[in-house]
Protein backbone atom coordinates (compact mmCIF):
# COMPACT_ATOMS: atom_id res chain seq x y z
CA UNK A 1 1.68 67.65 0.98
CA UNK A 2 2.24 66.30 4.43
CA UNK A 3 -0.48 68.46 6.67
CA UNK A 4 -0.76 67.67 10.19
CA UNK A 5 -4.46 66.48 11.03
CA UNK A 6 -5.66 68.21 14.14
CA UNK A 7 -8.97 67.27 15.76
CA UNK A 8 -11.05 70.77 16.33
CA UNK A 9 -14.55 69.64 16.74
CA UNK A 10 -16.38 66.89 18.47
CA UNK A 11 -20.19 66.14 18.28
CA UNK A 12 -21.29 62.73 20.43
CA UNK A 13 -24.75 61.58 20.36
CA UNK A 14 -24.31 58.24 22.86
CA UNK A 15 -26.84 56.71 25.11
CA UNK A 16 -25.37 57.81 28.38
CA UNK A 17 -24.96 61.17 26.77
CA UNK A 18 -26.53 63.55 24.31
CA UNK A 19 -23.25 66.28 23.60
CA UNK A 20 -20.04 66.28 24.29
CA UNK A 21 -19.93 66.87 28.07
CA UNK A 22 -23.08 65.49 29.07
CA UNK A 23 -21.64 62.53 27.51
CA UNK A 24 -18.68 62.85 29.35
CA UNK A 25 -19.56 63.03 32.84
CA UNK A 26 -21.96 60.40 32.80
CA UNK A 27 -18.65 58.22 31.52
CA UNK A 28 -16.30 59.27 34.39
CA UNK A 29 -19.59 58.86 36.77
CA UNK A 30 -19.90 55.38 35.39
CA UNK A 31 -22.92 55.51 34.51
CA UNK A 32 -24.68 52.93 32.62
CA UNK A 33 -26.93 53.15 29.89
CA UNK A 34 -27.49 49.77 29.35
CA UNK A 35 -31.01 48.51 29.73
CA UNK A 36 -34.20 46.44 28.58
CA UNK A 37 -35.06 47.45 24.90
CA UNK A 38 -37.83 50.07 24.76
CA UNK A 39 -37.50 50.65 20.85
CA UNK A 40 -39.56 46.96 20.31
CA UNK A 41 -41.35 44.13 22.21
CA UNK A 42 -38.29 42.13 22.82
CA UNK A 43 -39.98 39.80 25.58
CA UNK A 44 -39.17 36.81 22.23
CA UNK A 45 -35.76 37.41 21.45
CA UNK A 46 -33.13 35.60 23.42
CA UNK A 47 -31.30 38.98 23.83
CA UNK A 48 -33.30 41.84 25.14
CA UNK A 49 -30.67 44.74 26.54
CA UNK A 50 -29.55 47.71 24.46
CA UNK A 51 -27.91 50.65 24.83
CA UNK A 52 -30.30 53.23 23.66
CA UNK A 53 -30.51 56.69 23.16
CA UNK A 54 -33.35 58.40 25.17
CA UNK A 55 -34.89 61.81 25.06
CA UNK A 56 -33.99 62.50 21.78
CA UNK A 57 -36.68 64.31 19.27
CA UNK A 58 -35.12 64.82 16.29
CA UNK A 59 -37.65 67.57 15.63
CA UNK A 60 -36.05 69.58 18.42
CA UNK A 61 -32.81 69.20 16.17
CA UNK A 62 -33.73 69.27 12.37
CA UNK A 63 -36.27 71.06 9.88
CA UNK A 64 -39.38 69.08 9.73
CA UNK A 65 -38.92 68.30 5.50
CA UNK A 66 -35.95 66.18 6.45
CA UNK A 67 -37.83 63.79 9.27
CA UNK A 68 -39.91 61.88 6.66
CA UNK A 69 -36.89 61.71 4.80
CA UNK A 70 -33.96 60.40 6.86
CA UNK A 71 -33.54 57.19 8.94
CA UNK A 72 -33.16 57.56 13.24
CA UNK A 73 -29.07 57.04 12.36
CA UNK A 74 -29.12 59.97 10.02
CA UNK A 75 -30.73 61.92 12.29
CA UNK A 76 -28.52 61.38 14.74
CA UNK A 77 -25.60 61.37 12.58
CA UNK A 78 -26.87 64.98 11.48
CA UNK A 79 -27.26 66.28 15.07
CA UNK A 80 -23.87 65.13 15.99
CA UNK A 81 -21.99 66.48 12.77
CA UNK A 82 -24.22 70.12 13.37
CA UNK A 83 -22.27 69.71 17.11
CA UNK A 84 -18.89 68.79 15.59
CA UNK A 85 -18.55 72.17 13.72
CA UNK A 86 -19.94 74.13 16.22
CA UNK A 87 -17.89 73.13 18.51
CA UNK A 88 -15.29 73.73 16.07
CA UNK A 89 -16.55 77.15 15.58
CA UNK A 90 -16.85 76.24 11.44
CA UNK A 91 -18.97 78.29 9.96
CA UNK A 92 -19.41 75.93 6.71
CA UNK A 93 -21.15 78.62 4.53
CA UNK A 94 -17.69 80.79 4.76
CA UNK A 95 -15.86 78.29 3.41
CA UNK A 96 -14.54 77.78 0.14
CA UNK A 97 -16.14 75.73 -2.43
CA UNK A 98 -14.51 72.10 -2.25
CA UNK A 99 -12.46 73.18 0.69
CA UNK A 100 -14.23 70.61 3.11
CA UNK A 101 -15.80 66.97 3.26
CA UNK A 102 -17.64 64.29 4.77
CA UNK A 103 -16.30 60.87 5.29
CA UNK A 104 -18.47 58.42 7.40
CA UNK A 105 -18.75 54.65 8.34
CA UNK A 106 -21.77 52.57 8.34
CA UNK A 107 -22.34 49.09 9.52
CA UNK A 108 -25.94 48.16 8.53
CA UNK A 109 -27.65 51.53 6.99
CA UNK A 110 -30.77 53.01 8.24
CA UNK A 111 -32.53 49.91 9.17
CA UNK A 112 -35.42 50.51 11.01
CA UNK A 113 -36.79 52.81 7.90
CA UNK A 114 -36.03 50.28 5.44
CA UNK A 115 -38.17 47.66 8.20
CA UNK A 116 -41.20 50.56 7.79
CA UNK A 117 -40.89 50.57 3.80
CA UNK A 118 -41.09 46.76 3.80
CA UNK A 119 -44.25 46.81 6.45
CA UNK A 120 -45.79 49.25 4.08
CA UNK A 121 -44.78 47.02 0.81
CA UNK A 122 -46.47 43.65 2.32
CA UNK A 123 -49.53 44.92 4.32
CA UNK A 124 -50.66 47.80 2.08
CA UNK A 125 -48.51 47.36 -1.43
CA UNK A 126 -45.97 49.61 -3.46
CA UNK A 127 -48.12 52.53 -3.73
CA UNK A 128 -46.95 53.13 -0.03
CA UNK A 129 -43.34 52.83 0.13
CA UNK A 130 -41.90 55.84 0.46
CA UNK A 131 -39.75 56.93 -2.60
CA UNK A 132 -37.23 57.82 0.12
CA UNK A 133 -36.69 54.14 0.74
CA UNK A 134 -34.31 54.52 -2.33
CA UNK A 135 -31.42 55.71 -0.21
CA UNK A 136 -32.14 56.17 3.67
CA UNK A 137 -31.14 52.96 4.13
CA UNK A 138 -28.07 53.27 2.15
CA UNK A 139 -24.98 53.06 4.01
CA UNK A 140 -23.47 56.18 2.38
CA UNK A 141 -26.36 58.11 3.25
CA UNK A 142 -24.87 59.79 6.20
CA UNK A 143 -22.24 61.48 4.36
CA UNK A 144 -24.17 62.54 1.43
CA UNK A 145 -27.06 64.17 3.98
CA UNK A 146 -24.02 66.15 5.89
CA UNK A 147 -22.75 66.82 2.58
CA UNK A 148 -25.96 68.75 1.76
CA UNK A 149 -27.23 70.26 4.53
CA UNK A 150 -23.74 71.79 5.25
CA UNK A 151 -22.44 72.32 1.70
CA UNK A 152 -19.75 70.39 1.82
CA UNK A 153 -18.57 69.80 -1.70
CA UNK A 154 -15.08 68.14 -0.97
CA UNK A 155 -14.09 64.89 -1.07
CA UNK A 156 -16.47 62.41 0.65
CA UNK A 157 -16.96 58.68 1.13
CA UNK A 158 -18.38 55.48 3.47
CA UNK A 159 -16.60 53.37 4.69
CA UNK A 160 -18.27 49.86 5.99
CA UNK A 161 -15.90 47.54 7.55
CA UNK A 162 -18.35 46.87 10.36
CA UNK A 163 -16.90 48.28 14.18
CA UNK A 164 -13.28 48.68 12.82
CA UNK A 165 -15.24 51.23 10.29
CA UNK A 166 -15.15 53.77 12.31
CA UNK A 167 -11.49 54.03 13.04
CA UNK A 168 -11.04 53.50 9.22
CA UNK A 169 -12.81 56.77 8.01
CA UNK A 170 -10.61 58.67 10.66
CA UNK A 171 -7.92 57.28 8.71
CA UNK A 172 -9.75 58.32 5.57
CA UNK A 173 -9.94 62.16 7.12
CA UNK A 174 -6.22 61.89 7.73
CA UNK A 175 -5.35 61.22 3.93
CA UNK A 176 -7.38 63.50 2.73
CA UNK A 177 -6.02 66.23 5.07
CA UNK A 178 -2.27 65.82 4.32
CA UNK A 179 -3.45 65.57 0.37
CA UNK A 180 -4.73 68.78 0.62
CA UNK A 181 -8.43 69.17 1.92
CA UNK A 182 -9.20 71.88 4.89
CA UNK A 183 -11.76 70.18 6.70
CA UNK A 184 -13.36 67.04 6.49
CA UNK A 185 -16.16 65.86 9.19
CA UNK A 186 -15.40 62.25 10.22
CA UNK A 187 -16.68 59.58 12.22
CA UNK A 188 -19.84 57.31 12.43
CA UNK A 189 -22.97 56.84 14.13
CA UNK A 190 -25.18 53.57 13.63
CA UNK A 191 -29.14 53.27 14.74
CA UNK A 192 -30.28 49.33 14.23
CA UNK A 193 -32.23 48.79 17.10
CA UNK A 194 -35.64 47.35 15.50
CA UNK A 195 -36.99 44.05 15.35
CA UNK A 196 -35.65 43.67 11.62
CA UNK A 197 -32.12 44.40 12.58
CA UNK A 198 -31.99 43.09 15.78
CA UNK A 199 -32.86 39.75 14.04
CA UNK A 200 -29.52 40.38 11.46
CA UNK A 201 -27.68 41.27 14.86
CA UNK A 202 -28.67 37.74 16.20
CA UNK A 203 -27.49 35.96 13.40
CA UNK A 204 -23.73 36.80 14.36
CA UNK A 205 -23.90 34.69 17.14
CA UNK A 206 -21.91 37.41 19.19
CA UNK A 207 -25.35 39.07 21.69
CA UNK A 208 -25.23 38.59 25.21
CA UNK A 209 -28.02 36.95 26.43
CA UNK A 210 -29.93 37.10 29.68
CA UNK A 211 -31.71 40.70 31.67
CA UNK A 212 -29.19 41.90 34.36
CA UNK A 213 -28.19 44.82 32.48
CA UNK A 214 -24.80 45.39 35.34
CA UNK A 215 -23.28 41.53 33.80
CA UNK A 216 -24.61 41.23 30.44
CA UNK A 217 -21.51 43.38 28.73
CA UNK A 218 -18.09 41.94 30.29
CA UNK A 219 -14.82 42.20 28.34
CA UNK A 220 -11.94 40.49 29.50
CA UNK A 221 -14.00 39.26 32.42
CA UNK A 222 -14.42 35.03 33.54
CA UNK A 223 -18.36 35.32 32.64
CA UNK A 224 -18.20 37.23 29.31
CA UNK A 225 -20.49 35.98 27.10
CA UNK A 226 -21.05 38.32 24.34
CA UNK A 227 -21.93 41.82 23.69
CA UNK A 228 -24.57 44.25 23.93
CA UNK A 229 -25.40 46.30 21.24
CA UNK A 230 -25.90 50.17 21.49
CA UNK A 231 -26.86 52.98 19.22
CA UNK A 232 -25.27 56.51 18.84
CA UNK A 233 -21.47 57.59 17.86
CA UNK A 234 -19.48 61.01 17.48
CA UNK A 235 -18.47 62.65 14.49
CA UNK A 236 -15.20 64.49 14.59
CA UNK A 237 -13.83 67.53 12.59
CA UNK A 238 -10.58 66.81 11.46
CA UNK A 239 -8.91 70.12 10.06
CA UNK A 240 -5.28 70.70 8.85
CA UNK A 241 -3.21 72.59 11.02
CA UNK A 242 -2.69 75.31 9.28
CA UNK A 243 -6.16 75.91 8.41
CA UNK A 244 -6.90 75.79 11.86
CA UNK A 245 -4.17 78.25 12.60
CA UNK A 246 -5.38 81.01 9.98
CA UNK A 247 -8.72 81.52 11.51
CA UNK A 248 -7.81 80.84 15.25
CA UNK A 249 -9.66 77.38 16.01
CA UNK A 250 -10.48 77.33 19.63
CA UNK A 251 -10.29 73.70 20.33
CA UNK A 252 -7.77 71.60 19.24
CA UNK A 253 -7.97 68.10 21.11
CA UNK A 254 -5.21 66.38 19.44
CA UNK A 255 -3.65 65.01 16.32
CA UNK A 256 -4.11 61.90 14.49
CA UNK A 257 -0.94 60.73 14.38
CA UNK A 258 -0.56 56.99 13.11
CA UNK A 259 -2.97 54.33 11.77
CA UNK A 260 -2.87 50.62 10.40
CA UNK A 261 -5.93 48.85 9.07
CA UNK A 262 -4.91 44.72 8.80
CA UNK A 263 -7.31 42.02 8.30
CA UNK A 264 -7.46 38.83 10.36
CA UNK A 265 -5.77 35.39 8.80
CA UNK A 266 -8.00 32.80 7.42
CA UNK A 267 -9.33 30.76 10.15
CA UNK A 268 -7.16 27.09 11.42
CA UNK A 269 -4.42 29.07 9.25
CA UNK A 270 -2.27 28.92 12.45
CA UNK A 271 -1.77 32.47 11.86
CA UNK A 272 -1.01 35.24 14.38
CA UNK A 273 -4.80 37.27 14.56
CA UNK A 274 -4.11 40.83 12.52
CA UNK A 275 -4.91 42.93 15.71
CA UNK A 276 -1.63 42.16 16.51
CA UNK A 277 -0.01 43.54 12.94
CA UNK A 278 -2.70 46.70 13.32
CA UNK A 279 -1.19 47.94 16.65
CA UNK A 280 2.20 47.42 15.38
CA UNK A 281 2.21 49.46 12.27
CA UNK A 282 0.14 52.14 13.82
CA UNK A 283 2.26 52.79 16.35
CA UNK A 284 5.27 52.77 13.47
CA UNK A 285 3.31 54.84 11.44
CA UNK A 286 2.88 57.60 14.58
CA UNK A 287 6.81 57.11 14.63
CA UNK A 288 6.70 56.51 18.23
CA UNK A 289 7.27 53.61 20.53
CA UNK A 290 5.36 51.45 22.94
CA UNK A 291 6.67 53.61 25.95
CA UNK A 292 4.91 56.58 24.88
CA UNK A 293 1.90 55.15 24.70
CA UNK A 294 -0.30 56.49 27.68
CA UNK A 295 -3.45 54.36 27.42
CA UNK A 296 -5.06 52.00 25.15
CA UNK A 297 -9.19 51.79 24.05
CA UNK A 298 -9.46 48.46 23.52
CA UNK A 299 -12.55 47.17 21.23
CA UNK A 300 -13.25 44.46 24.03
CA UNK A 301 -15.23 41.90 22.38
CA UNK A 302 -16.41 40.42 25.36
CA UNK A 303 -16.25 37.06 23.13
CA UNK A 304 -13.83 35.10 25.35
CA UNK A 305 -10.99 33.88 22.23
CA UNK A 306 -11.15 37.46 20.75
CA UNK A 307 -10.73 39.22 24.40
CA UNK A 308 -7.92 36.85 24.65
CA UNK A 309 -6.46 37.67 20.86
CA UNK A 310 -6.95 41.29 21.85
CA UNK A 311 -5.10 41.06 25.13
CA UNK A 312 -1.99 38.96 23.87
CA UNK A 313 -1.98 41.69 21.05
CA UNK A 314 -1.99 44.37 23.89
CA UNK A 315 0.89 42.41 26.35
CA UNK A 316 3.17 41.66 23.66
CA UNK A 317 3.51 45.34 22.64
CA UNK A 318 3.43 46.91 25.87
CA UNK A 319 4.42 44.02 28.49
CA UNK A 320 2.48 42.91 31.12
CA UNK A 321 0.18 45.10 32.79
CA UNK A 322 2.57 47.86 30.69
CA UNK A 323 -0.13 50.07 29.94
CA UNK A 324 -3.47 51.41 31.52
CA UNK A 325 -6.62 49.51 29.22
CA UNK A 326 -9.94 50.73 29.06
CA UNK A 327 -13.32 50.24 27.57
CA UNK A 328 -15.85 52.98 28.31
CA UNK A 329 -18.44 51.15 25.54
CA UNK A 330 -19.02 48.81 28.81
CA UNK A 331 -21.74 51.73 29.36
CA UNK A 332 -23.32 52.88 26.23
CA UNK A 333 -23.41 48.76 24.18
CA UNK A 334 -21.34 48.49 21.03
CA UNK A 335 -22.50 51.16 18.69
CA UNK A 336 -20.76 49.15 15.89
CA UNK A 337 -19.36 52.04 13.40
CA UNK A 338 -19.85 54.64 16.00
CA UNK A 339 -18.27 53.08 18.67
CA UNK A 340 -14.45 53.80 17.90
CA UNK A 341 -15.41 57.81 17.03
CA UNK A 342 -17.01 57.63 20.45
CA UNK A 343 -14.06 56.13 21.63
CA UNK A 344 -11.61 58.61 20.28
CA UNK A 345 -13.49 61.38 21.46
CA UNK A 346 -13.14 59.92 24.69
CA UNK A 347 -9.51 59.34 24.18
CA UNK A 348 -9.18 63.08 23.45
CA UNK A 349 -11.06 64.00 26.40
CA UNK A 350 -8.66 62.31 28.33
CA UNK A 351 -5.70 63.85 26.95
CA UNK A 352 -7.46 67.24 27.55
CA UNK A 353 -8.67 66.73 31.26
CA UNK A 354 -5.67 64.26 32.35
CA UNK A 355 -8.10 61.02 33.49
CA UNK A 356 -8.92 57.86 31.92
CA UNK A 357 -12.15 56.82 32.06
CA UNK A 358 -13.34 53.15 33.47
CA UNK A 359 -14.31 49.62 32.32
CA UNK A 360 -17.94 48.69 34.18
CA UNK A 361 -19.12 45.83 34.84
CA UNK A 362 -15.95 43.94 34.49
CA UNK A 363 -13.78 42.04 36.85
CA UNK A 364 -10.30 40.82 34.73
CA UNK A 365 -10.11 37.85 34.60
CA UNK A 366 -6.33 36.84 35.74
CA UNK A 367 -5.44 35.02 32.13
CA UNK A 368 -5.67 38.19 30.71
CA UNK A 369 -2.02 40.57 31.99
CA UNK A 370 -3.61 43.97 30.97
CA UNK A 371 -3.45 46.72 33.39
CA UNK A 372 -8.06 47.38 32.78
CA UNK A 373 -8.84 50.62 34.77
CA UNK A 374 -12.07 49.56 36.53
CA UNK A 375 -14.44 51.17 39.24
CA UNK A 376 -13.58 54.38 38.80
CA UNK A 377 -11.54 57.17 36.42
CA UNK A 378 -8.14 56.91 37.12
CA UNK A 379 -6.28 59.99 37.35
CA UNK A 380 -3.15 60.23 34.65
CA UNK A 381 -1.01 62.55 32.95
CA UNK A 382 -2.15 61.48 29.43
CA UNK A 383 -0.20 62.47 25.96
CA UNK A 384 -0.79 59.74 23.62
CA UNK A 385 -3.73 57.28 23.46
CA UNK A 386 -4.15 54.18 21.13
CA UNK A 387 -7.92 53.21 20.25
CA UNK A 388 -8.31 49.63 18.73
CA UNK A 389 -11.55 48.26 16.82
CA UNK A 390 -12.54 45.26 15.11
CA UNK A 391 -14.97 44.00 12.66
CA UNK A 392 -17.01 41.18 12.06
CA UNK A 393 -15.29 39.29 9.42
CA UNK A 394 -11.71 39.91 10.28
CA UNK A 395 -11.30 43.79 9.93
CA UNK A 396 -8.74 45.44 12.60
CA UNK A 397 -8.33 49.01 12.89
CA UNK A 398 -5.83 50.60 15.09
CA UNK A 399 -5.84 54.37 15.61
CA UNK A 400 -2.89 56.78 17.55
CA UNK A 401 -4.05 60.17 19.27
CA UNK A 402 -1.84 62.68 20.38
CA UNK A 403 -2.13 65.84 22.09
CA UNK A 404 -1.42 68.40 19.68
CA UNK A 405 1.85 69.92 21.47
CA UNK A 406 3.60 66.29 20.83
């Protein structure tokens, strides 16, 4: 089968946002959700800003036998795949047995639960770990909680490939569409803002450091010096075509059309970085050409040789200042797995409302010849967008979105 993958949900739980729209003016407002950590004393820790997620209760959201059960990521994970098919207007119960799935990415698991079971293990002993520790910190546990609380008994999967994971279950969605499946819920969202990981998230060397929240996150800019991490994501219902046709889907945001997943050379190889490779082959797999290409999401490192990999990548495709580059994460942190769903919601948004959102924070820096939409949304007719991520490690995803009329 060769089913065309149409996007005809979207559920965002971001920290400038909580749903789809709310999430979405605050991005074309430019507003920032980056701040001092509330989650944890970080007054020790040579990083101390986060992007976090504020007034959310998950009891608002969830039946209370699942709280002591499920990890802050799942629960946001579960709140933002409940969002995706209502926005979708999928009634899961109504659909057929094996007809739909659930394909997530993680990037550390549910951490801050496992950090409770382990303060329970060494202060009070084993008689107090909850037997939930088993799996709610399991990086697969988003997709097999979805699985069950919607029924959905098709093919399903993690993917962990760190940020780039994100893009890569979309990809997984798309396979599984064109081989058949109806519906498959897709995407990522990643909580790890405790004082266990935040300690892991140190040891990558990559966290901005310092407490003016307006210059700690700056991609492609002369003072970046890092990243700031965030929590949240969006899971997306992907749904073949025809599916969507049969029972008159209300929303369709656009198609994924073309993806490449390469992995970076080993390092003092001399090699070309595999960003490079990944926008390439995505764009060849999309059959379409640099010229069509109406704006890219860049995964903007804010790491000064991998902004610079990632902009070479970006000029030798598209020339020069050939193409409008944006990075809307500048407001919410890097939500690792969640933050290239997040991103292609975004993408979509633009193709459906015609703007592209801005870069904050940033000032390009003038080694870098990318066109990066800063200040304010820029107003553009926009038909195809390509979102890029990359992983600790070496992973590079590249993702092609189209509006659905293409």
């Amino acid at each position: 089968m060769n089913a065309r993958p149409l996007v005809t949900g979207l559920g965002v739980v971001a920290p400038n946002g909580l749903g789809l729209e709310e999430y979405w003016a605050a991005t074309l407002a430019g507003r920032s959700a980056i701040g001092r950590i509330t989650r944890f004393d970080p007054t020790d820790y040579p990083s101390r800003l986060a992007g976090e997620i504020s007034g959310f209760d998950a009891r608002e959201h969830l039946p209370s036998r699942l709280l002591p059960q499920t990890d802050r990521m799942t629960q946001l994970a579960l709140v933002g795949a409940d969002w995706s098919l209502t926005d979708a207007g999928i009634d899961a119960a109504e659909l057929p047995d094996y007809a739909a799935g659930v394909i997530t990415a993680s990037h550390s698991g549910g951490f801050e639960f496992g950090q409770n079971e382990l303060k329970a293990l060494w202060s009070k002993g084993g008689r107090y770990v909850s037997a939930y520790q088993s799996f709610a910190w399991f990086y697969a546990v988003n997709s097999g909680q979805i699985s069950i609380r919607h029924g959905l008994r098709g093919p399903s999967s993690v993917v962990v490939s760190d940020q780039a994971g994100g893009l890569d279950a979309l990809a997984q969605a798309r396979r599984q569409i064109r081989k058949g499946t109806s519906v498959v819920v897709a995407g990522a969202v990643d909580a790890s803002i405790c004082s266990w990981g935040w300690v892991a998230q140190l040891a990558g060397g990559r966290l901005a450091t310092g407490d003016d929240a307006a210059r700690a996150y700056l991609p492609f800019d002369e003072d970046a010096r890092g990243h700031v991490p965030g929590e949240g994501g969006a899971l997306l219902v992907v749904e073949d075509a025809e599916h969507a046709r049969a029972r008159g889907a209300q929303n369709v945001y656009g198609v994924l059309a073309g993806h490449a997943a390469t992995m970076d050379p080993r390092p003092g190889s001399g090699r070309a970085p595999g960003i490079e490779r990944a926008v390439e082959e995505a764009l060849r797999d999309a059959g379409i050409g640099p010229d069509e290409v109406d704006v890219v999401f860049a995964d903007a490192a804010a790491i000064p040789e991998l902004d610079r990999a990632e902009a070479e990548a970006i000029t030798k495709t598209f020339g020069p200042h050939g193409v409008p580059v944006t990075a809307p994460k500048t407001m919410t942190g890097r939500l690792y797995s969640g933050a290239a769903p997040l991103d292609v919601a975004a993408a979509l948004l633009s193709i459906r409302d015609g703007i592209i959102p801005p870069t904050v924070g940033s000032s390009p820096n003038d080694r870098y010849d990318i066109d990066l939409v800063i200040g304010a949304p820029r107003p553009a007719p926009v038909r195809t967008a390509l979102v890029l991520a990359r992983g600790q490690g070496g992973f590079n995803s590249a993702l092609v979105v189209r509006a659905a009329d293409s």
